[in-house]
N, C-alpha and C. Protein backbone atom coordinates (compact mmCIF):
# COMPACT_ATOMS: atom_id res chain seq x y z
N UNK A 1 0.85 -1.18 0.00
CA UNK A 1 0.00 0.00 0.00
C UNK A 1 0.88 1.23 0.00
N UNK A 2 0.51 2.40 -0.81
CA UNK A 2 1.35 3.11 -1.42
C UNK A 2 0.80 4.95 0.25
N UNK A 3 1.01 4.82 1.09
CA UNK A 3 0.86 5.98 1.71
C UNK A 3 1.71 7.64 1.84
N UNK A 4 1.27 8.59 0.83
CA UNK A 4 2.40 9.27 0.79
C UNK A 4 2.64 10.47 1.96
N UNK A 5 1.94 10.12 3.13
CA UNK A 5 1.79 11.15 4.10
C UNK A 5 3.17 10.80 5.54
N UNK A 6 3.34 12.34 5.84
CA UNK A 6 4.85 12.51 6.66
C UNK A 6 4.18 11.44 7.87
N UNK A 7 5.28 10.60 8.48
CA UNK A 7 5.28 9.30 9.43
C UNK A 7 5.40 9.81 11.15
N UNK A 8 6.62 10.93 10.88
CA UNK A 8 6.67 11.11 12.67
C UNK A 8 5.47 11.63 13.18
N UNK A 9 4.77 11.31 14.43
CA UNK A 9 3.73 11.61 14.79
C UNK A 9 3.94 13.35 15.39
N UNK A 10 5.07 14.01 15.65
CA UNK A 10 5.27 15.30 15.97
C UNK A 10 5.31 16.12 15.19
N UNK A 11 5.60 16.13 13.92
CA UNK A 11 6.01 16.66 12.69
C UNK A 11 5.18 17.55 12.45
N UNK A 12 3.99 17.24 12.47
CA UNK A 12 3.06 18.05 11.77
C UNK A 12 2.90 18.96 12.45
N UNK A 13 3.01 19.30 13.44
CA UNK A 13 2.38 20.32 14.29
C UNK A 13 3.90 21.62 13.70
N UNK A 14 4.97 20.78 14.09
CA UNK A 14 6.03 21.65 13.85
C UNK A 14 6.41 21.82 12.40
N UNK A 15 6.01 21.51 11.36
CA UNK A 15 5.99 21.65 10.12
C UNK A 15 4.80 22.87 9.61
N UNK A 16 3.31 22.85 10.56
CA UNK A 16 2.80 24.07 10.15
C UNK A 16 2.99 24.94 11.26
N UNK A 17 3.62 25.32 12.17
CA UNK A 17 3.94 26.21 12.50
C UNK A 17 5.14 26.89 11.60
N UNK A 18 5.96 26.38 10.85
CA UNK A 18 7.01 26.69 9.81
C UNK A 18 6.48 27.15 8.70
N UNK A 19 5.53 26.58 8.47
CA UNK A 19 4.90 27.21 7.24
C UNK A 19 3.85 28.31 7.20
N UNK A 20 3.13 28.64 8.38
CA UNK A 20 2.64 29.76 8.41
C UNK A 20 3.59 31.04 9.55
N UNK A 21 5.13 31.05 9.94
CA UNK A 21 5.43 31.61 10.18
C UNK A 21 6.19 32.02 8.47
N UNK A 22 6.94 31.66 7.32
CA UNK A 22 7.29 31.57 6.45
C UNK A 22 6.15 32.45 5.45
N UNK A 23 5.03 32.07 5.52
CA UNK A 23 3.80 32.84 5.10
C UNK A 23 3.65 34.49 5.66
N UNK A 24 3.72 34.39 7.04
CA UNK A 24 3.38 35.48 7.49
C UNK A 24 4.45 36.35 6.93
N UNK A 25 5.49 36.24 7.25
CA UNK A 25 6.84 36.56 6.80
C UNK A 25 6.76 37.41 5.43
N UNK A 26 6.71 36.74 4.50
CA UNK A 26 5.82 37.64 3.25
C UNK A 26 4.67 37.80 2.79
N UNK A 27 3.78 38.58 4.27
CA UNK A 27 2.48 39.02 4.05
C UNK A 27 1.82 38.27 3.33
N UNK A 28 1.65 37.09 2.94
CA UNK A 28 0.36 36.63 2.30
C UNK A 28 -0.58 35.94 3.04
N UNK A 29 -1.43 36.02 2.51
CA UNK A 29 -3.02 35.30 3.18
C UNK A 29 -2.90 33.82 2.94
N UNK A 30 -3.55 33.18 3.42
CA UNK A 30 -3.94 31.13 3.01
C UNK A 30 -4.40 31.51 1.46
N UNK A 31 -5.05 32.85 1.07
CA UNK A 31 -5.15 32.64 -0.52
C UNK A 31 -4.43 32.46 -1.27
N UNK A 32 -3.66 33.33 -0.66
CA UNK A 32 -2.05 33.77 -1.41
C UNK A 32 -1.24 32.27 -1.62
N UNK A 33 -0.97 32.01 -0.51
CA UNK A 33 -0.15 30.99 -0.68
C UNK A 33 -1.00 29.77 -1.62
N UNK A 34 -2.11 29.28 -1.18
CA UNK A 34 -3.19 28.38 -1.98
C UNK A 34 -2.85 28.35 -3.03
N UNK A 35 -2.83 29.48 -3.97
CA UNK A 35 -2.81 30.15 -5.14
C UNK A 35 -1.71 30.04 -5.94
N UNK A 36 -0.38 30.71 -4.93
CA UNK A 36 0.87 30.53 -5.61
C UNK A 36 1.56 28.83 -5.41
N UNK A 37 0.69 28.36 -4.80
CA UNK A 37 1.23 26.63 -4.46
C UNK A 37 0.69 25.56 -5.27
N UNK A 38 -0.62 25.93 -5.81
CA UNK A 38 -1.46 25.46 -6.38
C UNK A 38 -2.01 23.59 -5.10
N UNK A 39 -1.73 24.28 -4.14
CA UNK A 39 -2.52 23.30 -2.96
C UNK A 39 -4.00 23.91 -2.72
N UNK A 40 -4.66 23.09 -2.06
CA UNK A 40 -6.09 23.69 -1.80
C UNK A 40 -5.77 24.99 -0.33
N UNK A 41 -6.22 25.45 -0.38
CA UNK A 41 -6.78 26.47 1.10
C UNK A 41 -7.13 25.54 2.10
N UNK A 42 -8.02 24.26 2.05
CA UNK A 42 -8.01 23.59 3.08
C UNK A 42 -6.98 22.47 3.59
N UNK A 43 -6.42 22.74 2.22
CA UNK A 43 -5.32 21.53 3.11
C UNK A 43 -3.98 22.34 3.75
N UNK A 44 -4.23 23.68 3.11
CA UNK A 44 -2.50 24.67 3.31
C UNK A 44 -3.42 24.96 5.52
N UNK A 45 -4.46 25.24 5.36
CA UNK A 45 -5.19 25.28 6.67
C UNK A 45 -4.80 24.09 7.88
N UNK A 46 -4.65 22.87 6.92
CA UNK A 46 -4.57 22.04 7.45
C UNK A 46 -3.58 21.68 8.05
N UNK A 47 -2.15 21.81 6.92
CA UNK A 47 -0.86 22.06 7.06
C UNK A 47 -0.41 22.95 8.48
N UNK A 48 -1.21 24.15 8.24
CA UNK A 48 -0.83 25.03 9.38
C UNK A 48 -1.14 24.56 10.80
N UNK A 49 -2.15 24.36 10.53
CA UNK A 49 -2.87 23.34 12.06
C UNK A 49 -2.02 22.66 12.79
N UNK A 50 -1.12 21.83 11.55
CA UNK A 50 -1.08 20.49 11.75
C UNK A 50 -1.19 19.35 12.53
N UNK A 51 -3.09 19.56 11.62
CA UNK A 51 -4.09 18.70 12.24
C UNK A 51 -3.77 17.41 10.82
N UNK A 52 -3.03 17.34 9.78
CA UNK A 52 -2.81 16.99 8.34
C UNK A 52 -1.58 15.84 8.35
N UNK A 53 -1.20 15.10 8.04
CA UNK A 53 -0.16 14.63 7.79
C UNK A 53 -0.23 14.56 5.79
N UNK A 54 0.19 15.49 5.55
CA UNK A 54 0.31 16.48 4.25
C UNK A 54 1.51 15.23 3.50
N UNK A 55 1.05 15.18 2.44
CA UNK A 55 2.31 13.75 1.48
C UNK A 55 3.62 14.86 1.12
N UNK A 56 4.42 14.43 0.57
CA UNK A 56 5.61 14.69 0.42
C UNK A 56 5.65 15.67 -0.88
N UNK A 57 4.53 15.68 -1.21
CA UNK A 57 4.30 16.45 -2.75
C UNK A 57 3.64 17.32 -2.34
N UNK A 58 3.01 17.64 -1.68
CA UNK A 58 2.66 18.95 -0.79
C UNK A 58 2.84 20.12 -0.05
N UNK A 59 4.22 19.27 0.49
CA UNK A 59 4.99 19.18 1.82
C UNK A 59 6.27 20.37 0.18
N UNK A 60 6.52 19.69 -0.80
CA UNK A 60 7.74 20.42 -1.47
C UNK A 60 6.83 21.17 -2.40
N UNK A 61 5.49 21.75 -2.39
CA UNK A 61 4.72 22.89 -3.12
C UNK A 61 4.96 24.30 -2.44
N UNK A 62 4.62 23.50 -1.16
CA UNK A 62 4.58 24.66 -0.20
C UNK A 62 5.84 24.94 -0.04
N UNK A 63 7.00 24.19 0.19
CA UNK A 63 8.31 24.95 0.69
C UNK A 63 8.80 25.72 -0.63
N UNK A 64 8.49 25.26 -1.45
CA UNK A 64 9.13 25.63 -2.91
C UNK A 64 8.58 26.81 -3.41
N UNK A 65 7.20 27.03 -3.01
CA UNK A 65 6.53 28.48 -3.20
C UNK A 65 6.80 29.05 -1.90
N UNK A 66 7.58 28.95 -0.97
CA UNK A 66 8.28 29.83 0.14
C UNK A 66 9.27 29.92 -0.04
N UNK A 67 9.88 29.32 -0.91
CA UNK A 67 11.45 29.66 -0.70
C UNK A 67 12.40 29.05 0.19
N UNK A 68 11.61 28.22 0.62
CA UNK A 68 12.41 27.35 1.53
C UNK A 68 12.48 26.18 1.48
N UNK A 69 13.90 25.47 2.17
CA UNK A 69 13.93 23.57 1.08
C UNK A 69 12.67 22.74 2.46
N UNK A 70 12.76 21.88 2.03
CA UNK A 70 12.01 21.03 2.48
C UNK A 70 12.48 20.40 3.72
N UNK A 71 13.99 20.55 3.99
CA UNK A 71 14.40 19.87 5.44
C UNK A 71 14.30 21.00 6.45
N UNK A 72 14.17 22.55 5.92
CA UNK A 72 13.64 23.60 6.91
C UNK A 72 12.93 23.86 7.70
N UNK A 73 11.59 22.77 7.39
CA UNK A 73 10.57 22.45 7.50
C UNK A 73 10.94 21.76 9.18
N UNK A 74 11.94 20.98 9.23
CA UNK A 74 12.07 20.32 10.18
C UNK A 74 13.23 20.27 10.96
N UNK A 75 14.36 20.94 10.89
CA UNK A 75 15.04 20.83 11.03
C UNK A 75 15.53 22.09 11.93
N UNK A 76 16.26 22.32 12.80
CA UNK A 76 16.47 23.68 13.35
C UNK A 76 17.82 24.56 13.02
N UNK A 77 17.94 25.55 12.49
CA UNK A 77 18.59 26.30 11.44
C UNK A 77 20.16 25.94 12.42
N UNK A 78 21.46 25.85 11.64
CA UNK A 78 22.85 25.79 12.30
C UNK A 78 23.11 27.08 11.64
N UNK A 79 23.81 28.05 12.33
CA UNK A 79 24.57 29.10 12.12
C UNK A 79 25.81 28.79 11.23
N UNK A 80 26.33 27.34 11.58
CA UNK A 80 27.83 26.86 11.24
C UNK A 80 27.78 26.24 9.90
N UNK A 81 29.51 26.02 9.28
CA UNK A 81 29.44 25.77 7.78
C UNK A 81 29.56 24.20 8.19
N UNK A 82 29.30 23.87 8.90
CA UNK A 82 28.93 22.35 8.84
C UNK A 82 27.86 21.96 9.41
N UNK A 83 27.04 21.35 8.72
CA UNK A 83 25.46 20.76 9.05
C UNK A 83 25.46 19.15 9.07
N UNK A 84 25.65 18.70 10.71
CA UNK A 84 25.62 17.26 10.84
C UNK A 84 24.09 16.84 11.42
N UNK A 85 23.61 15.75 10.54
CA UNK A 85 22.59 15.40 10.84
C UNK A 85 22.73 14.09 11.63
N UNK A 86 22.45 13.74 12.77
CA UNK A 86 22.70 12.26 13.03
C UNK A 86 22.04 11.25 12.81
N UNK A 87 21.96 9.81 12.89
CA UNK A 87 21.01 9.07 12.60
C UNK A 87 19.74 9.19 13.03
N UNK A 88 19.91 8.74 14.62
CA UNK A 88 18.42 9.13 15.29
C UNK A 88 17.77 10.44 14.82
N UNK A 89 18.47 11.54 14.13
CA UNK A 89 17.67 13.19 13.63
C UNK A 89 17.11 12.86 12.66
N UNK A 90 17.41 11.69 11.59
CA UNK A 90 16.41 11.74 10.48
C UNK A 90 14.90 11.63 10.72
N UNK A 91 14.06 12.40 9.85
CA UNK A 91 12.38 12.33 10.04
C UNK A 91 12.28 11.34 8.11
N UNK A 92 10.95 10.84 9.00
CA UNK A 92 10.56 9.31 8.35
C UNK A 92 9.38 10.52 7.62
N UNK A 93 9.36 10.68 6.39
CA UNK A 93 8.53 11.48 5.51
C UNK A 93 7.60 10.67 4.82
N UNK A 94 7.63 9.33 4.45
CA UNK A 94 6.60 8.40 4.25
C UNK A 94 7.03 7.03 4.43
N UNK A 95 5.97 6.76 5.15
CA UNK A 95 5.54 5.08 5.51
C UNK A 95 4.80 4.26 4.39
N UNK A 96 5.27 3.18 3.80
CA UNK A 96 4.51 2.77 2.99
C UNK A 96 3.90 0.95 4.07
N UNK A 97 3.07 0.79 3.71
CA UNK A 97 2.42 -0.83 4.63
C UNK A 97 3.13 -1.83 4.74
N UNK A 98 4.29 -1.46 3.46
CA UNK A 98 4.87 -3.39 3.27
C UNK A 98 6.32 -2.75 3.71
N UNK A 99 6.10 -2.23 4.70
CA UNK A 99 7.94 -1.74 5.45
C UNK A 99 8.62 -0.91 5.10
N UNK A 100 8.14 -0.33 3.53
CA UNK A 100 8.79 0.75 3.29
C UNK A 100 8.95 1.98 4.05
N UNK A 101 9.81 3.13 4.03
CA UNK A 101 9.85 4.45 4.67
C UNK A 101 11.15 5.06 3.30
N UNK A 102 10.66 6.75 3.79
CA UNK A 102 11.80 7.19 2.79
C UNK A 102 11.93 8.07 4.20
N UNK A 103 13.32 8.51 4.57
CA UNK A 103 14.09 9.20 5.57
C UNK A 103 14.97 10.02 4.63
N UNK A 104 14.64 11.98 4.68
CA UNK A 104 15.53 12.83 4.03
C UNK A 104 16.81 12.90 5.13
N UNK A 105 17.84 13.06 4.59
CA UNK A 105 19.08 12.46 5.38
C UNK A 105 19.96 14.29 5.80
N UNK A 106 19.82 14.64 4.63
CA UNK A 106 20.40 15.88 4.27
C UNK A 106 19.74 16.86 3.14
N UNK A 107 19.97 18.29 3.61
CA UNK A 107 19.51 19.38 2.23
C UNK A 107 20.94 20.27 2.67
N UNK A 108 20.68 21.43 1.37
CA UNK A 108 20.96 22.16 1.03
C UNK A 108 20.13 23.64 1.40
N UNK A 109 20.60 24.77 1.30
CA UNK A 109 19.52 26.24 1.58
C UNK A 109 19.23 26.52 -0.04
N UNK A 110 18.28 27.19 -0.29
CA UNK A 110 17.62 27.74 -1.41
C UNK A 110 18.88 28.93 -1.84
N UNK A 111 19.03 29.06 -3.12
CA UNK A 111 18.20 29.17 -4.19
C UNK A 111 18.43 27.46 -4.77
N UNK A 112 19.14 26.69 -4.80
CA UNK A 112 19.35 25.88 -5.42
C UNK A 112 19.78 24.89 -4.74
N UNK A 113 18.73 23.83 -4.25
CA UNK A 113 18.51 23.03 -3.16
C UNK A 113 19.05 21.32 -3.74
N UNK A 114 19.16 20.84 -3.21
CA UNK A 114 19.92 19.22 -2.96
C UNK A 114 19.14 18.75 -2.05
N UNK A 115 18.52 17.43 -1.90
CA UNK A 115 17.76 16.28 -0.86
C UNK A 115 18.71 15.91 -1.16
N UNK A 116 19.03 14.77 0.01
CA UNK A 116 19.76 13.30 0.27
C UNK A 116 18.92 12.56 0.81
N UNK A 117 18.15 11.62 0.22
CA UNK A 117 16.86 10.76 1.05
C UNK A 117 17.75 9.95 0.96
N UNK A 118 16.86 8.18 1.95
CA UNK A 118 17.73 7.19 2.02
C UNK A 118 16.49 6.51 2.15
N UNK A 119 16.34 5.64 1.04
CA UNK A 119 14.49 4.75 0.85
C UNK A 119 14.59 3.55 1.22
N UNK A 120 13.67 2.97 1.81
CA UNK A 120 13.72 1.57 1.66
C UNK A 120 11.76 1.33 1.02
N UNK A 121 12.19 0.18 0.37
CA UNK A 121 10.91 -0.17 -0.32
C UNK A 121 10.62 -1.88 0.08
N UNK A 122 9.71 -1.96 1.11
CA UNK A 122 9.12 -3.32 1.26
C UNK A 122 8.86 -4.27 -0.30
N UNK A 123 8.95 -5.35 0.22
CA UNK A 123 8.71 -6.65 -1.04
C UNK A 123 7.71 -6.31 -1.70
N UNK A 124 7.35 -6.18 -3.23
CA UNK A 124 6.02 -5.87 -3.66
C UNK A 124 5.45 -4.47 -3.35
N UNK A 125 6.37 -3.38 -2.70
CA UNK A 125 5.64 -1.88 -2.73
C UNK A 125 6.18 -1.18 -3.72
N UNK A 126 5.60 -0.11 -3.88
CA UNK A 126 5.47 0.77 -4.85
C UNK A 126 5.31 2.21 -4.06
N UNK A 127 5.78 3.34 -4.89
CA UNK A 127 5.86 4.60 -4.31
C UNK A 127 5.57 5.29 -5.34
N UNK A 128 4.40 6.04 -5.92
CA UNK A 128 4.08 7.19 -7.20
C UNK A 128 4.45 8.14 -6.44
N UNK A 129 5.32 9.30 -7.30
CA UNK A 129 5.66 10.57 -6.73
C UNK A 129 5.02 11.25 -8.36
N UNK A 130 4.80 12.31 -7.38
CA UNK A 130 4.40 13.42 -8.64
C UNK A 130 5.24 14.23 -9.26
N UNK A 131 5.56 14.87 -9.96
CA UNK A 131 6.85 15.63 -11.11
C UNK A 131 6.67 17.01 -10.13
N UNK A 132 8.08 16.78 -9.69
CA UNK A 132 8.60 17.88 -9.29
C UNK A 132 8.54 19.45 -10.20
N UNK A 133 9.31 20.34 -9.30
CA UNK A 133 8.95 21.73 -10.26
C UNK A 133 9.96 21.51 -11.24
N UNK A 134 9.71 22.49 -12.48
CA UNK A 134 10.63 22.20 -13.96
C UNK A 134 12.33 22.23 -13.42
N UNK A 135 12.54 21.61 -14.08
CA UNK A 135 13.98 21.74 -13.74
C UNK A 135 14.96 20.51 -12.86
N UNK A 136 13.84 20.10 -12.40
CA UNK A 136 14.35 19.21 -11.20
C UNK A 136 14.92 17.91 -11.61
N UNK A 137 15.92 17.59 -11.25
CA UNK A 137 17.01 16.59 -11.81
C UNK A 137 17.11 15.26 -10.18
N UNK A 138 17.35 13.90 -10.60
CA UNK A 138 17.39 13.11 -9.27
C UNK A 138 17.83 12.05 -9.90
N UNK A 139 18.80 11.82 -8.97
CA UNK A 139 20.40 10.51 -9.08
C UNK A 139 19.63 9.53 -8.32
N UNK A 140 19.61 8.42 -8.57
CA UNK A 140 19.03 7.11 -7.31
C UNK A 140 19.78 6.15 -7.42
N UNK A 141 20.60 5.59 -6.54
CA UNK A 141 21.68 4.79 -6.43
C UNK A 141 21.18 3.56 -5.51
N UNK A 142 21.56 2.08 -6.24
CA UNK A 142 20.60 1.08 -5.11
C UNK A 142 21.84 0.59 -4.91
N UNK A 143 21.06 0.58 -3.01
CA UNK A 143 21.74 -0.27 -2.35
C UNK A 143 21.96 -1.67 -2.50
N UNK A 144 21.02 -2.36 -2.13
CA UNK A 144 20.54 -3.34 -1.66
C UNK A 144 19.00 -4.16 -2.49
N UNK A 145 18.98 -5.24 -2.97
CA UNK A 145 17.97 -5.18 -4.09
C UNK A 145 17.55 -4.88 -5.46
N UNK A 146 16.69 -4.80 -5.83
CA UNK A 146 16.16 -4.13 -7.27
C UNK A 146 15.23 -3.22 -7.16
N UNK A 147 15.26 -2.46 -8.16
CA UNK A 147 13.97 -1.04 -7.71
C UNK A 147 13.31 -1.27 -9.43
N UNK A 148 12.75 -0.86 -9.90
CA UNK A 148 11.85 -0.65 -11.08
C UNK A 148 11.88 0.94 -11.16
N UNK A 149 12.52 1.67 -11.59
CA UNK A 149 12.31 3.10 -12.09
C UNK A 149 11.47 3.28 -13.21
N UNK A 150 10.28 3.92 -13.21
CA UNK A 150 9.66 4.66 -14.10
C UNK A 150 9.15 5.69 -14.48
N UNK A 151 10.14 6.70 -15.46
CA UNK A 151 9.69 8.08 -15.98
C UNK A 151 9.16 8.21 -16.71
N UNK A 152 7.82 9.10 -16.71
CA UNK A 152 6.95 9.04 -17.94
C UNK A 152 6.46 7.43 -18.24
N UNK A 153 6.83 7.57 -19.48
CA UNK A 153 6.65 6.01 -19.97
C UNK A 153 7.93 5.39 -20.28
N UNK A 154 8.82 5.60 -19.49
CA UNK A 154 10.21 4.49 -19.77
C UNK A 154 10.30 4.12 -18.52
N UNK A 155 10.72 2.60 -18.29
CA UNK A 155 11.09 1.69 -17.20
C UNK A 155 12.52 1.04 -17.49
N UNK A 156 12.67 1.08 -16.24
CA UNK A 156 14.60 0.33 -16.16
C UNK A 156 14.35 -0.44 -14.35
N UNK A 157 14.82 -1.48 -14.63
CA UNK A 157 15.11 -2.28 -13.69
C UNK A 157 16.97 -1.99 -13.49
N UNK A 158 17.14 -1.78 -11.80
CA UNK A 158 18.07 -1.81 -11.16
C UNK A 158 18.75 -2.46 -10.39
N UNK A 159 19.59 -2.93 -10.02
CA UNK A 159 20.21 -3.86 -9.49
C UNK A 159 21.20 -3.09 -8.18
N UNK A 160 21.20 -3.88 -7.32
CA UNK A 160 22.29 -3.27 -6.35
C UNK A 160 23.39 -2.68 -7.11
N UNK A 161 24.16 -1.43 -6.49
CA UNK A 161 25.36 -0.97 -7.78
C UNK A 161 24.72 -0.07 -8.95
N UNK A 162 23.79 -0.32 -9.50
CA UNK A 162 23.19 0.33 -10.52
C UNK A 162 23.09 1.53 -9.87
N UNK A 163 22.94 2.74 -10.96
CA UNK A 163 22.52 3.91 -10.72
C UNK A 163 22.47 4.85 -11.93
N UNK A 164 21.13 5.61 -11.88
CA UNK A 164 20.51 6.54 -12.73
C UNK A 164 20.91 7.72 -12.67
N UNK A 165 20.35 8.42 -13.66
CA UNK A 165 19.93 10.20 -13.53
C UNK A 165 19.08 10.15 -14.43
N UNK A 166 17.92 10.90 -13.90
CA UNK A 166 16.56 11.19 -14.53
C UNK A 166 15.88 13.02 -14.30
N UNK A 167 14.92 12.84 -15.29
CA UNK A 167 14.58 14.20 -14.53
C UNK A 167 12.84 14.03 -13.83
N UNK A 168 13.45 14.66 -12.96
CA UNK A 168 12.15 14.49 -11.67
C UNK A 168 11.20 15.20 -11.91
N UNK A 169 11.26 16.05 -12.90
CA UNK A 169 10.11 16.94 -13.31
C UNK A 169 8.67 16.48 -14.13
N UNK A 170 9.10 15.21 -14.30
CA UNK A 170 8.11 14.00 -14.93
C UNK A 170 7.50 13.68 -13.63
N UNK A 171 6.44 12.93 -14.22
CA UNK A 171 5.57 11.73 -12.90
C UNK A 171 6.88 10.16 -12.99
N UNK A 172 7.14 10.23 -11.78
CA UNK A 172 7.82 8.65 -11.57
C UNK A 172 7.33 8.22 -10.94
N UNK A 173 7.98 6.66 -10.91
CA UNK A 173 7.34 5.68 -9.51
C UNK A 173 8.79 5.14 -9.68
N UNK A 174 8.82 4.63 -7.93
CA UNK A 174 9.91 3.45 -7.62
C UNK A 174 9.07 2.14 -7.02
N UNK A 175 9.51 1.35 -7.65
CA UNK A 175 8.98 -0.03 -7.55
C UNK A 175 9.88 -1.26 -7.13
N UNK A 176 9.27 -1.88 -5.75
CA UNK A 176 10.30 -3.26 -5.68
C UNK A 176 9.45 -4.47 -5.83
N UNK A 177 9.85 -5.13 -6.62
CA UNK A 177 8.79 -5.87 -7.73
C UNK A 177 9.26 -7.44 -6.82
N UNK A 178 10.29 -7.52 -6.29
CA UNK A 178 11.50 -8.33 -5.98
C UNK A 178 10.34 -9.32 -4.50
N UNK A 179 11.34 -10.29 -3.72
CA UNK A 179 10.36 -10.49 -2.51
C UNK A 179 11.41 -10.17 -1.45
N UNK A 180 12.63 -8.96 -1.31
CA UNK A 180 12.90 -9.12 0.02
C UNK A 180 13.01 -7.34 -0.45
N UNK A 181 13.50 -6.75 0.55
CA UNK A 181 13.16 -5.09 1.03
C UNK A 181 14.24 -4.34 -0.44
N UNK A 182 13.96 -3.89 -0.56
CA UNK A 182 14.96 -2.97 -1.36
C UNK A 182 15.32 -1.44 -1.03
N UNK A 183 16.55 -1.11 -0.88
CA UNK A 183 17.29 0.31 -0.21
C UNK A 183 17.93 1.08 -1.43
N UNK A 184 17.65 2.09 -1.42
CA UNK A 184 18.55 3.01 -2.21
C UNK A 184 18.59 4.74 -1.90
N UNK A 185 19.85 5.07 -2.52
CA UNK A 185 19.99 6.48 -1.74
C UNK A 185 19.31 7.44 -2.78
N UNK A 186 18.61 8.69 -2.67
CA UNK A 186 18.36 9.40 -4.04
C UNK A 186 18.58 10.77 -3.84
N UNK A 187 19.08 11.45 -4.54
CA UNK A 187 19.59 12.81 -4.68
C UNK A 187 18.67 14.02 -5.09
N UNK A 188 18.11 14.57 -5.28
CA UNK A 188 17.15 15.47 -5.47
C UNK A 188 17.62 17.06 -5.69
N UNK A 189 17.89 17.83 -6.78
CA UNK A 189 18.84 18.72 -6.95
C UNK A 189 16.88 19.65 -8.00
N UNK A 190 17.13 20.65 -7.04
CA UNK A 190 15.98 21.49 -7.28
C UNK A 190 16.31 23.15 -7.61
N UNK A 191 16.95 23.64 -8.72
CA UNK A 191 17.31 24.83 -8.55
C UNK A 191 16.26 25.68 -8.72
N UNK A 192 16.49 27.10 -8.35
CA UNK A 192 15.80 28.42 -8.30
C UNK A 192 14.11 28.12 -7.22
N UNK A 193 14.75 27.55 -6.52
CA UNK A 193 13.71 27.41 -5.31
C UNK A 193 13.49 28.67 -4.66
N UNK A 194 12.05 28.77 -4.68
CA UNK A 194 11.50 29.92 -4.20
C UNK A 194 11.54 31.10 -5.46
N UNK A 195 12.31 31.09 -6.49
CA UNK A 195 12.43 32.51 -7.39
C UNK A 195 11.29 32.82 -7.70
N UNK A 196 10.59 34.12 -8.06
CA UNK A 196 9.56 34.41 -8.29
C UNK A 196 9.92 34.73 -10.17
């Protein structure tokens, strides 16, 4: 079962407090943002609440029409030129039923943002992501297993060792078609985040 909504049970609360302090920040209304996000008003409401556990495609509308990356969201700002994340700090951004989780590991600050997720995909799950904003480019390197990559309408089967570059600005899915867990790392390189 394919669930694309954030996993830590704390998150949400502290994810819309980030996003409607980020809002307030440049004067706009829940229209405003609605509008320039192309999310509904009730779910950006929802977000703010966070009464929502908002999917991961939601979750990068809204940061991306703020100007801000997506680990900002959660993460508490370092002053310093080194940003160590530790294991136990990663947040679990989706749970899928058959064991899967994707954990963002590392970002980058805007204008021109970098994810480091680290996925695992249960036996037989599947993950549809929606096409990122134009531009958006993503490396996926497997660990462990086979994954099924599909952009648009092209598919490639992967093998541990294998590794892609695609552009994320399409609709993909990652697929483990296989019967034991499959891991892989994926890169996510998003420039002119936030530009108006």
């Amino acid at each position: 079962m394919n669930s694309p909504a954030v996993a830590d049970a704390g998150l949400p609360t502290l994810i819309g407090g980030r996003v409607r302090a980020a809002r307030t920040v440049r004067a706009w209304t829940l229209d405003d943002l609605a509008g320039r996000s192309g999310v509904s008003r009730r779910m950006v409401v929802n977000v703010e609440q966070g009464v929502s556990n908002a999917s991961i495609a939601t979750l990068l509308r809204l940061s991306t029409t703020l100007g801000i990356s997506l680990a900002s969201l959660v993460d508490l700002p370092e002053p310093v030129a080194l940003s160590v994340r530790r294991r136990d700090e990663h947040h679990v951004f989706w749970a899928g039923g058959l064991g899967g989780r994707a954990l963002l590991v590392a970002s980058t600050e805007p204008p021109d943002v970098v994810e480091l997720w680290d996925w695992t995909l249960g036996p037989r799950e599947t993950y549809v992501s929606q096409e990122h904003p134009g531009g958006t480019r993503e490396l996926l390197h497997v660990l462990t297993g086979s994954v099924t990559l599909t952009v648009a309408d092209q598919s490639v089967v992967l093998g541990a060792g294998d590794a892609v570059g695609f552009a994320g600005d399409r609709p993909h899915t990652y697929a483990n078609d296989g019967k034991r867990s499959a891991r892989f790392s994926l890169s996510v390189y998003q420039p002119g985040v936030g530009a108006s």
